[in-house]
Protein backbone atom coordinates (compact mmCIF):
# COMPACT_ATOMS: atom_id res chain seq x y z
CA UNK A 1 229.38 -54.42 174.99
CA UNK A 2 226.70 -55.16 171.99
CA UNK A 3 224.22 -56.49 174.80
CA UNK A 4 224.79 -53.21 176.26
CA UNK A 5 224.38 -51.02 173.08
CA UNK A 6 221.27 -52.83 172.42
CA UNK A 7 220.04 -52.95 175.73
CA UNK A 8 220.37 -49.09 175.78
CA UNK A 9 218.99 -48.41 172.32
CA UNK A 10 215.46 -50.49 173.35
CA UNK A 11 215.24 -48.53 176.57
CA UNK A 12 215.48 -45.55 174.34
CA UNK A 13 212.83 -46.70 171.61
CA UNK A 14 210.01 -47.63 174.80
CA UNK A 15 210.97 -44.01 176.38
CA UNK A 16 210.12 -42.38 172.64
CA UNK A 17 207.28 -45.07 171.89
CA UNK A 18 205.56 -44.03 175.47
CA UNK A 19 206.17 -39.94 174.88
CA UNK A 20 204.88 -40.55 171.79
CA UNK A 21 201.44 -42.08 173.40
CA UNK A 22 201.07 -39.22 176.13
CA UNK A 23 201.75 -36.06 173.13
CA UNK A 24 198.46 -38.19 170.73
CA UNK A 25 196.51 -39.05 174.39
CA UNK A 26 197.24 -35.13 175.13
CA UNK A 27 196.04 -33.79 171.40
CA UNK A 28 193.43 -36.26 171.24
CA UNK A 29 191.78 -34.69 174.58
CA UNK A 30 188.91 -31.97 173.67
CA UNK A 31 189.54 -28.96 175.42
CA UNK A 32 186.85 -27.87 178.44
CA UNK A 33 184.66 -25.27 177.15
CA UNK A 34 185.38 -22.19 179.17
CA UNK A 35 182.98 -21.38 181.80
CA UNK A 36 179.97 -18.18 181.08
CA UNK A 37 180.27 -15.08 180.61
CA UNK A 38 177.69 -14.05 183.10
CA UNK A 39 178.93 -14.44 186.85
CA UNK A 40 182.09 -12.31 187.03
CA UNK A 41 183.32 -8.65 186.91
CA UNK A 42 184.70 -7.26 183.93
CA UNK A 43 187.64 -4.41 184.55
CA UNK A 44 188.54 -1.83 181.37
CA UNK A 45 192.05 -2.87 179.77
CA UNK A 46 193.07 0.23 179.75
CA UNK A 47 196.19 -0.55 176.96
CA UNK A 48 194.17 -2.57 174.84
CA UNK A 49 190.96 0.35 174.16
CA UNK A 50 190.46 2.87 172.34
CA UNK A 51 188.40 5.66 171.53
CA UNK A 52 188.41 8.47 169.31
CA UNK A 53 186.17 11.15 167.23
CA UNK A 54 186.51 13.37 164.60
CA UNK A 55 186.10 16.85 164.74
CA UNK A 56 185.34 19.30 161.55
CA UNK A 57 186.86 23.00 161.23
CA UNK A 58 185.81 25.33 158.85
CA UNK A 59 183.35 23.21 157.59
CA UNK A 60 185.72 20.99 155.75
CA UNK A 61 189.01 19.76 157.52
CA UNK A 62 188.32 16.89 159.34
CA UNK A 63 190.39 15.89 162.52
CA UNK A 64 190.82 12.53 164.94
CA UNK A 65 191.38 13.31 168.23
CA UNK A 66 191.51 10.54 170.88
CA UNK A 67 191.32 9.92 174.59
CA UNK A 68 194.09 7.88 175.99
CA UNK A 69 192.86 6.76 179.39
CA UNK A 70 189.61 4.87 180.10
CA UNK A 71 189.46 2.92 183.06
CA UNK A 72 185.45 1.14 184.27
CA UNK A 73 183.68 -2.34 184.46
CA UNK A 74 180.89 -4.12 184.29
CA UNK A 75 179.74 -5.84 187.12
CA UNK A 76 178.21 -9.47 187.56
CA UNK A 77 174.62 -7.92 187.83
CA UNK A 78 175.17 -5.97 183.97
CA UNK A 79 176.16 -2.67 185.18
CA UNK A 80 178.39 -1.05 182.88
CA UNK A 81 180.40 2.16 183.85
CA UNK A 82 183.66 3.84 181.61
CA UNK A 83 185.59 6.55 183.21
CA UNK A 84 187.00 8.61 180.59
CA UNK A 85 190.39 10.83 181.51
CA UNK A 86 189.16 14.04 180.05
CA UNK A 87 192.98 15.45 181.09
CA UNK A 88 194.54 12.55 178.06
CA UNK A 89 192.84 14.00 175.35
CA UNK A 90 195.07 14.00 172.15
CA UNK A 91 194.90 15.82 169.22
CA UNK A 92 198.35 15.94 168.28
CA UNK A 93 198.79 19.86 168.57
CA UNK A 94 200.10 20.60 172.33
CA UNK A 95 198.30 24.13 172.47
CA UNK A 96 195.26 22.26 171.21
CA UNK A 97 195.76 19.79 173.59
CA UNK A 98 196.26 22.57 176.48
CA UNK A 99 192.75 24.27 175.10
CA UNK A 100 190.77 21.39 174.99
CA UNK A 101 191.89 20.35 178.97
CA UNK A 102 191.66 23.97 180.09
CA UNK A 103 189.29 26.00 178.20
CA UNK A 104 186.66 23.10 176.54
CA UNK A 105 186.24 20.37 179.54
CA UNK A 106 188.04 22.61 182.60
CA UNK A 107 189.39 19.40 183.67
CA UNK A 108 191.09 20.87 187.30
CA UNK A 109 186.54 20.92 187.96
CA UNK A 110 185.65 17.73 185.28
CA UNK A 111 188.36 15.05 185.71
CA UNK A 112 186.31 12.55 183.64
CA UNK A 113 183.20 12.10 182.09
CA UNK A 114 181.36 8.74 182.92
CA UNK A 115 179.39 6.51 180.45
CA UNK A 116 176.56 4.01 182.22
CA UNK A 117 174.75 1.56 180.81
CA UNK A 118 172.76 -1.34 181.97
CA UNK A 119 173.47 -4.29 179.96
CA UNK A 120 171.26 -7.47 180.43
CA UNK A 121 173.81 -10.51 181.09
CA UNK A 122 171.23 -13.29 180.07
CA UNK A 123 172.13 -11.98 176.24
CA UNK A 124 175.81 -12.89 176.52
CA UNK A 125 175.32 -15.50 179.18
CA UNK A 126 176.22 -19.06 176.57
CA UNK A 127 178.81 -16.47 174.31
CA UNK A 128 181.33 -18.87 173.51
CA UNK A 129 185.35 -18.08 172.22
CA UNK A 130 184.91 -16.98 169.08
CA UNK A 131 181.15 -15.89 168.95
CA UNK A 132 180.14 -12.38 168.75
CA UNK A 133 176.82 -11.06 169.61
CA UNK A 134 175.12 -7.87 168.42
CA UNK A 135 172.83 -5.07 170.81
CA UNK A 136 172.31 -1.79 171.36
CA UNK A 137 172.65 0.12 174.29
CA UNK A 138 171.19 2.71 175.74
CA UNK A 139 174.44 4.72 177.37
CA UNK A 140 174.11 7.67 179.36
CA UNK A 141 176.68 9.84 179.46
CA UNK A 142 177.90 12.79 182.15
CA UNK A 143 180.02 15.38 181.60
CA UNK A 144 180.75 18.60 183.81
CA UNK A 145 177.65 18.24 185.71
CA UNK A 146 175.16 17.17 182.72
CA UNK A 147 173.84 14.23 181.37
CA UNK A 148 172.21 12.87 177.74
CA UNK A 149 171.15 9.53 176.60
CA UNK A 150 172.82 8.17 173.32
CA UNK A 151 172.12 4.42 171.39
CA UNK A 152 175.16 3.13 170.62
CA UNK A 153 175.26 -0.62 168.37
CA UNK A 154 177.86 -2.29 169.61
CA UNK A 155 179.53 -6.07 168.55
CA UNK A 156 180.41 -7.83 171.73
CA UNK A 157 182.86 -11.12 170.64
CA UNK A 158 184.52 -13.56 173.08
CA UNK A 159 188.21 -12.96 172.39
CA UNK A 160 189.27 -15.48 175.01
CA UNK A 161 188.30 -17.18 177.67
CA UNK A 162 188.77 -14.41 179.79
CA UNK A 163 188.39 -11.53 177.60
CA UNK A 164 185.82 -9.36 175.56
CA UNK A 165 185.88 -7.43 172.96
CA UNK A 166 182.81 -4.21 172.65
CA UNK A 167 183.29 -2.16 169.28
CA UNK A 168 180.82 0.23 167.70
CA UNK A 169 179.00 -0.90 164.69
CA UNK A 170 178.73 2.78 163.90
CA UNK A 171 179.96 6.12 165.35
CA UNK A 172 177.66 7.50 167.47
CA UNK A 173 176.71 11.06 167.18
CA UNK A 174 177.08 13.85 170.08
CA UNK A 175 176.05 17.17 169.73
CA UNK A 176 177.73 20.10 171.78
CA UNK A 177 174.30 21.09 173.21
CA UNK A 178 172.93 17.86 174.53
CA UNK A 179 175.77 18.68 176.84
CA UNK A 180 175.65 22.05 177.22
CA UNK A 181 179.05 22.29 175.22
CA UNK A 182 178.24 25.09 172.94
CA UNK A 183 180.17 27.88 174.76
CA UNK A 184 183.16 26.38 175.43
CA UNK A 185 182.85 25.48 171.81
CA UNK A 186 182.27 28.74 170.67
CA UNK A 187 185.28 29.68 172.68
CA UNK A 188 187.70 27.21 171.08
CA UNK A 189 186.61 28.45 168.07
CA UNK A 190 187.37 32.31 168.94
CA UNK A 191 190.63 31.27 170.53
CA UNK A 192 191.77 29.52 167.15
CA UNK A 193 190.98 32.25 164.97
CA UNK A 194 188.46 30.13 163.05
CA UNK A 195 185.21 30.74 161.34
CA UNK A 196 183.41 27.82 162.24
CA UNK A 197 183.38 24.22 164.37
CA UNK A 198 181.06 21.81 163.87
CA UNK A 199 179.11 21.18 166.93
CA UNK A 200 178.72 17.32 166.15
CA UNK A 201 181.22 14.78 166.14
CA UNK A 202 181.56 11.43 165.05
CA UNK A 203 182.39 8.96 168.34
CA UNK A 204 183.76 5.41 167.83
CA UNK A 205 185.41 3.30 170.12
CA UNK A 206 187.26 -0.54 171.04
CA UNK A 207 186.80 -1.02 174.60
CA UNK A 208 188.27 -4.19 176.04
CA UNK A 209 187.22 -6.33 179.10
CA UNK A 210 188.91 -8.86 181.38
CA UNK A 211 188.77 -10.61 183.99
């Protein structure tokens, strides 16, 4: 019976002494750098971005508002295109909500207004986990049948392997004329009973890729 217990109790100490070697073999392995950027299409996650702006009524009471549906990509060759839901606008006040859908953007005609841009993929092509990478990019955006050109700096960072990160360095400014937003401004303004509505707001946004 002793044989036995001891027999047992050395199989038991080469099983540990063997899992032992395979967990330091395993920890002691580098891991494989994850493949390039560059190469691959990159689809909008949709739960993970955001993007917001404030807007300014009588000429001191600032408000964020945010859109709760982007959906886009970039493709392999650098083309970049966001599809903003104008319908999930949010301002947390339902009639301003309704307003804003129905009387600013019309969205039964304007579904969405669409950002472009043409990145160049040789800037982000050795972007390792981690690493984050600086640009600007000159976005055109379309809304209810017109279109103006805006910079926007953007940090671009490796969150994983298979994920990136793009968030503005600063907002960017639009101006209710370079879109031809003025009268359904003025409109808003006249339906709310106020005296004024600044006809520039403040744009910021997280917009996350995978693939």
């Amino acid at each position: 019976m002793l044989k036995k217990g001891m027999n047992a109790v050395n199989s038991i100490a080469k099983m540990s002494a063997v899992a032992g070697a395979l967990i330091v073999a395993a920890c002691s392995q580098t891991p494989p750098e994850p493949g390039p950027v560059t190469g691959s299409v990159w689809t909008v996650d949709s739960d993970a971005t955001k993007l917001s702006y404030v807007s300014v009524k009588q000429g001191e009471i600032a408000e964020v508002n945010t859109f709760e549906q982007l959906t886009g990509s970039v493709s392999e060759s650098g083309e970049a295109v966001i599809e903003i839901d104008l319908a999930s606008v949010s301002t947390l006040v339902d009639i301003r909500d309704e307003r804003m859908r129905d009387v600013f953007f019309i969205v039964a005609d304007n579904p969405a207004a669409t950002v472009t841009a043409q990145i160049d993929p040789a800037a982000f092509e050795n972007l390792k986990v981690g690493q984050s990478v600086q640009t600007t990019l000159d976005t055109t955006v379309s809304l209810k049948g017109v279109e103006a050109g805006f910079d926007a700096e953007v940090t671009v960072t490796r969150a994983g392997e298979n994920r990136i990160l793009a968030v503005s360095d600063k907002p960017v400014m639009v101006y209710a004329d370079s879109l031809e937003l003025t009268e359904g401004l003025a409109q808003l303004q006249a339906l709310a009973g106020l005296d004024s509505i600044t006809p520039a707001v403040p744009v910021s946004f997280s917009i996350a890729f995978e693939r």
